[in-house]
Protein backbone atom coordinates (compact mmCIF):
# COMPACT_ATOMS: atom_id res chain seq x y z
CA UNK A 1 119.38 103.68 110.66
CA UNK A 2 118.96 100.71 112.72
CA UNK A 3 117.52 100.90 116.22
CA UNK A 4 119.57 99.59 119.30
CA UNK A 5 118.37 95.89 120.64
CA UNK A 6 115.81 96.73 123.12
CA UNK A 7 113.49 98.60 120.23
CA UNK A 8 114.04 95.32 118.37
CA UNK A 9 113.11 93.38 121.05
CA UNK A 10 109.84 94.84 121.34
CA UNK A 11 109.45 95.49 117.53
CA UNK A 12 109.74 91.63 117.48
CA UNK A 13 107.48 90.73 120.57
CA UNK A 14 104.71 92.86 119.24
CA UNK A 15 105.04 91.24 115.69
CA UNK A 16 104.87 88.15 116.97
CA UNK A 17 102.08 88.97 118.26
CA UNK A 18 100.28 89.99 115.73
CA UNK A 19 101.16 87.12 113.15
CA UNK A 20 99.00 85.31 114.93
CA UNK A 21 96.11 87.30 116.14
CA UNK A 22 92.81 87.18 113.27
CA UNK A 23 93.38 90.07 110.79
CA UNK A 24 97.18 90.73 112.11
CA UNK A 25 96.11 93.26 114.75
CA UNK A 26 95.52 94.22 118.36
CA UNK A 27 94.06 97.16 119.92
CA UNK A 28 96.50 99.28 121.56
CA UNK A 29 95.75 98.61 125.58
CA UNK A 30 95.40 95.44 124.69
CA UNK A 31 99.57 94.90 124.33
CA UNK A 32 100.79 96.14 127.55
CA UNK A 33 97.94 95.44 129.46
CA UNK A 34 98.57 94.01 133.16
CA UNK A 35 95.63 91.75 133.11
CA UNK A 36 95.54 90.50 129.47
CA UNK A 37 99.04 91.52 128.09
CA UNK A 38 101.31 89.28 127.14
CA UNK A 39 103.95 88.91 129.44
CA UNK A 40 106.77 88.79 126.51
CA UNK A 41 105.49 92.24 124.91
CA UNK A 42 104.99 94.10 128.79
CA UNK A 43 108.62 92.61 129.65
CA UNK A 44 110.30 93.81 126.45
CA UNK A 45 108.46 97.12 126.87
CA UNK A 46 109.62 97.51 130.67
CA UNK A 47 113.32 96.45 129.23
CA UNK A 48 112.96 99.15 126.64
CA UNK A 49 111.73 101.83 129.06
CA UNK A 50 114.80 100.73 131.56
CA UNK A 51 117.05 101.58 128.78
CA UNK A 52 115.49 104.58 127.04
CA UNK A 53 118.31 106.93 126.75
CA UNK A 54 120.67 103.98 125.22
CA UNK A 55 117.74 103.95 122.75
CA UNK A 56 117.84 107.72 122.11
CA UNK A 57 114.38 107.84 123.40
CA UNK A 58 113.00 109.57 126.13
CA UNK A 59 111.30 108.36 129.37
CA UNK A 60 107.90 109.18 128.71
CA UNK A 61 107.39 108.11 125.00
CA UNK A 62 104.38 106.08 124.33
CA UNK A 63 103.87 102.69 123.15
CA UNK A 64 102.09 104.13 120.07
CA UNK A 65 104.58 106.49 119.19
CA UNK A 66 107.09 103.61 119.52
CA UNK A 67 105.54 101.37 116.97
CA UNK A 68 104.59 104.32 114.83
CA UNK A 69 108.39 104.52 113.79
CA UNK A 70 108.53 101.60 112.40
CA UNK A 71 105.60 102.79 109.69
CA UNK A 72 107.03 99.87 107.50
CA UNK A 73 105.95 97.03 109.57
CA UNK A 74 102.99 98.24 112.06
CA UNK A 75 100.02 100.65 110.53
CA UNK A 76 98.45 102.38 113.49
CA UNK A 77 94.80 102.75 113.04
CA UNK A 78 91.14 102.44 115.06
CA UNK A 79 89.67 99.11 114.38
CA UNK A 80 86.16 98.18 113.35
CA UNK A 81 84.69 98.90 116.71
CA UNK A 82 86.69 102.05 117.25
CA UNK A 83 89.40 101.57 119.75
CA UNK A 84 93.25 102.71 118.84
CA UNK A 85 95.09 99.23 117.08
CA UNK A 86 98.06 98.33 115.87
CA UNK A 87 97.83 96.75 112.54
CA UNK A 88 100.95 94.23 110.34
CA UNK A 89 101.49 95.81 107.22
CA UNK A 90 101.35 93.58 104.46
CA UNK A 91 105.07 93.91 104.25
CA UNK A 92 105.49 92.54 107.96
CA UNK A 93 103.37 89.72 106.95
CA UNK A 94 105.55 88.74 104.13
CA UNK A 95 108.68 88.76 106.30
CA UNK A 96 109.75 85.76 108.94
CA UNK A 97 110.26 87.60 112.81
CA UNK A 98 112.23 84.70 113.66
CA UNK A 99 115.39 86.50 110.85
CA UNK A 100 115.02 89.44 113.07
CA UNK A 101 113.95 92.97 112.39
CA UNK A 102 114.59 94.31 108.52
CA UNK A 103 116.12 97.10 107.86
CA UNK A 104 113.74 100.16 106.86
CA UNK A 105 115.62 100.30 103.64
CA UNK A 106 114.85 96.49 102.98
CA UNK A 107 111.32 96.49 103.84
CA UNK A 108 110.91 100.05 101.49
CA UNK A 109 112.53 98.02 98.42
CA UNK A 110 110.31 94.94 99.02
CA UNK A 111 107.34 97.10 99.33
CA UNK A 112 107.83 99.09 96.39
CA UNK A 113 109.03 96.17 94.39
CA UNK A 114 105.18 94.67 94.98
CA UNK A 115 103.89 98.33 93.95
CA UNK A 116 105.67 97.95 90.46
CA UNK A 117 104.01 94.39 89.95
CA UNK A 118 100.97 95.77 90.86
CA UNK A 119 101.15 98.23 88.21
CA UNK A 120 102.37 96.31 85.33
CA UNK A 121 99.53 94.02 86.09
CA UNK A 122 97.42 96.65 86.34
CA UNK A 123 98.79 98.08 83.07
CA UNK A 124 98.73 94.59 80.99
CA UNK A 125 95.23 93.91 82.47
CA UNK A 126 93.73 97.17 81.05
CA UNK A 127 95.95 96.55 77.57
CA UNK A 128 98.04 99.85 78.39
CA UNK A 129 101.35 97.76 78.74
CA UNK A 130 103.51 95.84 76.29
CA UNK A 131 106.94 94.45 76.65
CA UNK A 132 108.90 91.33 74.66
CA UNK A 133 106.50 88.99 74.56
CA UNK A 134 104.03 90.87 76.38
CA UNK A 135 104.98 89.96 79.65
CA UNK A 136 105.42 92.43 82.34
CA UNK A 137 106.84 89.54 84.63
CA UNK A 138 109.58 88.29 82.13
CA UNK A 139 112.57 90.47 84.17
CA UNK A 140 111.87 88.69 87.32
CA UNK A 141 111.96 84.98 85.85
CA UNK A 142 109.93 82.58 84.23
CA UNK A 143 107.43 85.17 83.69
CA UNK A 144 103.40 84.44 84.21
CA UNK A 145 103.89 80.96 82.11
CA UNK A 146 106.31 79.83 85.18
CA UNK A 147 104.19 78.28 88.07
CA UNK A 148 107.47 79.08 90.41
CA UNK A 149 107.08 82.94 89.58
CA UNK A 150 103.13 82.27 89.93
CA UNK A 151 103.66 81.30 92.94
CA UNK A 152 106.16 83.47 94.58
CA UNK A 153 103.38 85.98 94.08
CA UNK A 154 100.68 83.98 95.89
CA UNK A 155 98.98 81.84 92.83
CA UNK A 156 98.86 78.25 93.46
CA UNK A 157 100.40 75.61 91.68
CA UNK A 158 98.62 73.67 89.53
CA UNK A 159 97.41 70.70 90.14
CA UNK A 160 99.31 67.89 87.70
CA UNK A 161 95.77 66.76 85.73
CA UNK A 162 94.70 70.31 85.69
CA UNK A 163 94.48 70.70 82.06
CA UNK A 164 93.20 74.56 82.18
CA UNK A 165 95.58 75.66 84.55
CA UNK A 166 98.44 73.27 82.47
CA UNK A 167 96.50 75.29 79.52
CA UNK A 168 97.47 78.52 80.92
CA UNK A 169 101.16 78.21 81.51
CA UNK A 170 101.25 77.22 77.63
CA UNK A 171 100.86 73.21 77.69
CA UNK A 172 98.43 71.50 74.64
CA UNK A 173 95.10 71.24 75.64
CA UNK A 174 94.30 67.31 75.86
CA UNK A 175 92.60 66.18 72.80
């Protein structure tokens, strides 16, 4: 179920937010703070507390308990020194804010589309897994021979006068 526009709003202020902050998080007081908040997060907070009941919400829920249902795109957790953060889940850090906020069911399909990779890796790496050609990849493309699918999963390309990494997508080794 989608959330009305003033959740969003704040859903996409905080992430923001947190794109750019070092290890995608912030501690909690830190967000609406009057002194070192950011003015776009407190004002789409205030917005969203103006209009709780349009968002089914009522007047007195917390910031935390705001972000917390969105479990798909902010982990709530304490941070190495303690204090109550708000972390992006690896998920919101594969997604662009500026398409606006996914849907839950998006998000869940991405997320457990990575798991599955994860786990035929996992699988080929320890010798458990075989498929045609012994690729766990082939389904979703090129395969691992295909520096595009490579890629798409965070490998870099190869460099053209690389000749181990032309090597490992299949090309002759130079004489």
């Amino acid at each position: 179920e989608r959330m009305g526009g003033f959740k969003d709003a704040f859903y996409l202020e905080v992430w923001r937010h947190l794109l750019v902050r070092p290890g995608h998080s912030e501690a909690l007081s830190q967000l609406n703070s009057a002194t070192s908040g950011l003015h776009n997060i407190r004002h789409a907070w205030a917005e969203l507390q103006a209009n709780a009941r349009e968002e089914r919400m009522k007047k007195n829920t917390g910031l935390k308990a705001v972000l917390a249902e969105r479990g798909d795109l902010f982990s709530l957790q304490n941070n190495h020194q303690g204090h109550p953060s708000v972390f992006l889940t690896p998920a919101a850090q594969s997604f662009d804010p500026s398409e606006g906020v996914p849907p839950v069911s998006v998000v869940a399909s991405i997320t457990q589309a990575a798991r599955d990779i994860e786990i035929a890796l996992a699988q080929q790496s320890a010798g458990g897994f075989s498929s045609p050609g012994g690729d766990p990849l082939a389904g979703l493309g090129g395969g691992l021979g295909d520096p595009l699918a490579m890629a798409a999963m965070g490998a870099p390309l190869p460099e053209a006068g690389d000749p181990l990494a032309m090597a490992a997508m299949g090309a002759p080794l130079p004489e």
